[in-house]
C-alpha atoms as a PDB file:
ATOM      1  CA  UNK A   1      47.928  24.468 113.217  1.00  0.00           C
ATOM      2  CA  UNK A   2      44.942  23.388 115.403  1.00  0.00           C
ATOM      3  CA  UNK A   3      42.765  26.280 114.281  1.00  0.00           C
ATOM      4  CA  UNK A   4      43.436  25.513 110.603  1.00  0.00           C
ATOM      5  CA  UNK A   5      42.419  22.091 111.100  1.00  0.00           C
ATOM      6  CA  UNK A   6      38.957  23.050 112.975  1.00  0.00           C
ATOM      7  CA  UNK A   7      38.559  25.674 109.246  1.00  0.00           C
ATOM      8  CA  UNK A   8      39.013  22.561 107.640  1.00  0.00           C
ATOM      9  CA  UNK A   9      36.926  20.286 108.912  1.00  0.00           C
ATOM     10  CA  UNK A  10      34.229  23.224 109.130  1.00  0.00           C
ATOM     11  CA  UNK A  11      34.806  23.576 105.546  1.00  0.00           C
ATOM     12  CA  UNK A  12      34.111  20.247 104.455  1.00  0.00           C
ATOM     13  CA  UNK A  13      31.115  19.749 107.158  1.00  0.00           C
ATOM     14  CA  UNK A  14      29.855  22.368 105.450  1.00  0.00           C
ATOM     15  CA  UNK A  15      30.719  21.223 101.886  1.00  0.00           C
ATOM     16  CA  UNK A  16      29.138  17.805 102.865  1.00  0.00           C
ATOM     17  CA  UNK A  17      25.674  19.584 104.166  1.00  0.00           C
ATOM     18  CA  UNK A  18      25.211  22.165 101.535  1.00  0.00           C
ATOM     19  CA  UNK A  19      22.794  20.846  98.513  1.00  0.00           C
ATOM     20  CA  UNK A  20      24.661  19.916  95.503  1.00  0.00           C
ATOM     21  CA  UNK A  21      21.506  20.364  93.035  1.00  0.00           C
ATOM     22  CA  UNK A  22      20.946  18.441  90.018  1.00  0.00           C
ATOM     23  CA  UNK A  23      21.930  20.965  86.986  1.00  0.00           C
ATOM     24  CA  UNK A  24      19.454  22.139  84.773  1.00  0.00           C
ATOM     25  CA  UNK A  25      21.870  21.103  81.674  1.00  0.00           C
ATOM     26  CA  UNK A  26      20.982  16.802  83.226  1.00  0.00           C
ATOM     27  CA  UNK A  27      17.262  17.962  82.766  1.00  0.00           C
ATOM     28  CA  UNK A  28      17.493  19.412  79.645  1.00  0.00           C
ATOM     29  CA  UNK A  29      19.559  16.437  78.140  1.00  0.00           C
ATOM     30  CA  UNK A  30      16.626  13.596  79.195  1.00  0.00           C
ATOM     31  CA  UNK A  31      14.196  16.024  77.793  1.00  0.00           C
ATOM     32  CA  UNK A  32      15.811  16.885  74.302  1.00  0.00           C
ATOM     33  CA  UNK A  33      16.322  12.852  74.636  1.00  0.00           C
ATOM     34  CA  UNK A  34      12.302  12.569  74.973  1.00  0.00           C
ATOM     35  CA  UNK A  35      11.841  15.044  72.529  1.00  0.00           C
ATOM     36  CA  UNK A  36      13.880  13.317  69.814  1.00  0.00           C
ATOM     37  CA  UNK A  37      12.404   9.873  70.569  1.00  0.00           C
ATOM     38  CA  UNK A  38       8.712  11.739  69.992  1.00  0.00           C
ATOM     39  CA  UNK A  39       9.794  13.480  67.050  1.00  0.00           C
ATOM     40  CA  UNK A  40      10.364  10.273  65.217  1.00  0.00           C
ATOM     41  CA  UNK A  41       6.854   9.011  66.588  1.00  0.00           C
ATOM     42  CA  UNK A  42       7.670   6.838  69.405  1.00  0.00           C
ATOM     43  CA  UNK A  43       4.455   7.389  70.488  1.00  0.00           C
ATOM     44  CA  UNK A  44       3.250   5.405  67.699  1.00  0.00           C
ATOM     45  CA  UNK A  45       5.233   2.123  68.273  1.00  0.00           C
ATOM     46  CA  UNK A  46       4.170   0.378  71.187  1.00  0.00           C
ATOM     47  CA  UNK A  47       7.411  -1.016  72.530  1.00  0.00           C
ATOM     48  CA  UNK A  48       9.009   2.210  72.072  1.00  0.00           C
ATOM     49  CA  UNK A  49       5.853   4.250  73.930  1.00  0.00           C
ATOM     50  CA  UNK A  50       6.505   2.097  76.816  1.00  0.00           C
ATOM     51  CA  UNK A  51       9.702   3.545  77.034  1.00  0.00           C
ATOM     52  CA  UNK A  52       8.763   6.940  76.191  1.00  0.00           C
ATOM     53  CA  UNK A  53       6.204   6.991  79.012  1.00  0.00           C
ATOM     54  CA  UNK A  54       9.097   5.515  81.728  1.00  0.00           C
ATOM     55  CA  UNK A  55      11.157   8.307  80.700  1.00  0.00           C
ATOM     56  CA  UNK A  56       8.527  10.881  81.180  1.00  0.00           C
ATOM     57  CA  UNK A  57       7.626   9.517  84.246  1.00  0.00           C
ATOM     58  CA  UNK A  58      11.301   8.800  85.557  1.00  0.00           C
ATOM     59  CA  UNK A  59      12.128  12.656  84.633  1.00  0.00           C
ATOM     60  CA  UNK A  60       9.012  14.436  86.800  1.00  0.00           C
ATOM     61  CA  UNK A  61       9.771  12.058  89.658  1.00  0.00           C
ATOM     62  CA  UNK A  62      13.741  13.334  89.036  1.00  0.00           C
ATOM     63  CA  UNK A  63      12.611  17.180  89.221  1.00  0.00           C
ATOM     64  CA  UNK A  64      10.135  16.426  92.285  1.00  0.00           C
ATOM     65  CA  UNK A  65      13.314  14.253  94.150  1.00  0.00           C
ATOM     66  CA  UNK A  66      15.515  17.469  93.117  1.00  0.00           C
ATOM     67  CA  UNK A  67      13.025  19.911  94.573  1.00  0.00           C
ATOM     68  CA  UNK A  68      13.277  17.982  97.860  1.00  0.00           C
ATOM     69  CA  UNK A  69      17.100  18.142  97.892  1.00  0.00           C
ATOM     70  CA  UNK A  70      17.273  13.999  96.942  1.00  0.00           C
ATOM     71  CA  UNK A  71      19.853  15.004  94.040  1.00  0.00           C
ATOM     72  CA  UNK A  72      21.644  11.914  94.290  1.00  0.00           C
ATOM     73  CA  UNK A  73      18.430   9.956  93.341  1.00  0.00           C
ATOM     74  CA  UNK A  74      17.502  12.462  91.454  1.00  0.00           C
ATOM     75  CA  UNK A  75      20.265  11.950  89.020  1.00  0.00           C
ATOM     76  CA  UNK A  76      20.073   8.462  89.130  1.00  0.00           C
ATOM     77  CA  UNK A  77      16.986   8.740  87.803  1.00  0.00           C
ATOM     78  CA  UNK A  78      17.865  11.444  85.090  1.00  0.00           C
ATOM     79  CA  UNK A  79      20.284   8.499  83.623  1.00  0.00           C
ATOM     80  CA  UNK A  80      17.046   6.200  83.215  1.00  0.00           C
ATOM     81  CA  UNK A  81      14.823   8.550  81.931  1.00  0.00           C
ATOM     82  CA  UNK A  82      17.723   9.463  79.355  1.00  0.00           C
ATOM     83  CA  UNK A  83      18.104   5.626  78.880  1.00  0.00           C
ATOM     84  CA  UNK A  84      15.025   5.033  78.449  1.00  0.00           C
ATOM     85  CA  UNK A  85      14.293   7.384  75.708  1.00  0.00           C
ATOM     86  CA  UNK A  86      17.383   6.539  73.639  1.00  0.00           C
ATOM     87  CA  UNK A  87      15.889   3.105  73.793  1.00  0.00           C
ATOM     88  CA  UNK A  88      12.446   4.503  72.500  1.00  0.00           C
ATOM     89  CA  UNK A  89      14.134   5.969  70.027  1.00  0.00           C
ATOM     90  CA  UNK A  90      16.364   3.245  68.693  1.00  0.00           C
ATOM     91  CA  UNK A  91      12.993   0.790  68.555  1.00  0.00           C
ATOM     92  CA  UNK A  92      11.121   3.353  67.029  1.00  0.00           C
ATOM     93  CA  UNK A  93      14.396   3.598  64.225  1.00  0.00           C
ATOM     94  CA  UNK A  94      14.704   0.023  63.893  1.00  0.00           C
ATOM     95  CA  UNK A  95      10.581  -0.205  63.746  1.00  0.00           C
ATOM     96  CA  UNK A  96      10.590   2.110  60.643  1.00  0.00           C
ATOM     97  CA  UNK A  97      13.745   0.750  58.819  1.00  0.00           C
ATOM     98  CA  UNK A  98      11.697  -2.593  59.299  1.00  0.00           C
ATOM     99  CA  UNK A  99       8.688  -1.397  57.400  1.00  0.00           C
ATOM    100  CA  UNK A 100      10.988   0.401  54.861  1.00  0.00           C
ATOM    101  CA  UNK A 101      12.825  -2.499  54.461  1.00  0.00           C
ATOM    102  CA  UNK A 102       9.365  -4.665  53.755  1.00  0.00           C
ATOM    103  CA  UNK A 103       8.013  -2.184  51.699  1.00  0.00           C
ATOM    104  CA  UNK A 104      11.283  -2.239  49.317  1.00  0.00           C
ATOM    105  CA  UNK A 105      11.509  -6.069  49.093  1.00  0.00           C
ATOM    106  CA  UNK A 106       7.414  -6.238  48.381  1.00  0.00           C
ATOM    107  CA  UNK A 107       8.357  -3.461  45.494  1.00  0.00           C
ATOM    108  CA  UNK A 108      11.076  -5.296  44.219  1.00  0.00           C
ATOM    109  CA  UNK A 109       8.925  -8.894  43.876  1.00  0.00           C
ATOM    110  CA  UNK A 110       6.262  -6.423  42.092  1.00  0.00           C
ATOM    111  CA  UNK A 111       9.369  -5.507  39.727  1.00  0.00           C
ATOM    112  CA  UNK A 112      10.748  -9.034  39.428  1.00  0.00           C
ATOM    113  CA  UNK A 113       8.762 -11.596  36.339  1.00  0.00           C
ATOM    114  CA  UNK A 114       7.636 -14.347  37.918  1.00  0.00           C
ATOM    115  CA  UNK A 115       8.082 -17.442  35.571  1.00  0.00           C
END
């Protein structure tokens, strides 16, 4: 009984030591998220490039944490980056349904006879 408690406890000393790194699948969901914000031209909008450019910046400081074995931080940071470029692309979304929606109401007082 005293030997399989030492396996244990060497088990999970060694479970507790050995690096639990960041999957690529976390790194690959904050960039698709990037990519998608970008697609719909994020880039363009300033409040939305703001948070395109924290969540490129949040997801190379992520992968250089990860490459340093920091993988809790790492995926801390992950969440931001993917955080942060939902929210560029929900600004960027609301930006053009904005300018849609002004462009259909100026059409409309174009269509409407003014007395």
């Amino acid at each position: 009984m005293h030997s399989f408690i030492k396996i244990v406890s060497a088990a999970a000393l060694l479970a507790a030591c050995g690096s639990s790194q960041v999957p690529p699948a976390k790194f690959a969901e904050a960039q698709s998220q990037i990519s998608a914000a970008d697609a719909v031209g994020a880039a363009h909008e300033p409040r939305a490039a703001l948070h395109l450019k924290m969540a490129r910046d949040q997801l190379t400081q992520a992968q250089k944490l990860s490459n340093d074995g920091e993988d809790r931080e790492a995926a801390l940071l992950i969440a931001r980056s993917k955080a942060d470029a939902e929210m560029a692309l929900m600004v960027t979304r609301e930006a053009v349904a904005r300018k849609e929606a002004e462009h259909a109401q100026n059409e409309l007082k174009s269509l409407t006879p003014t007395n």
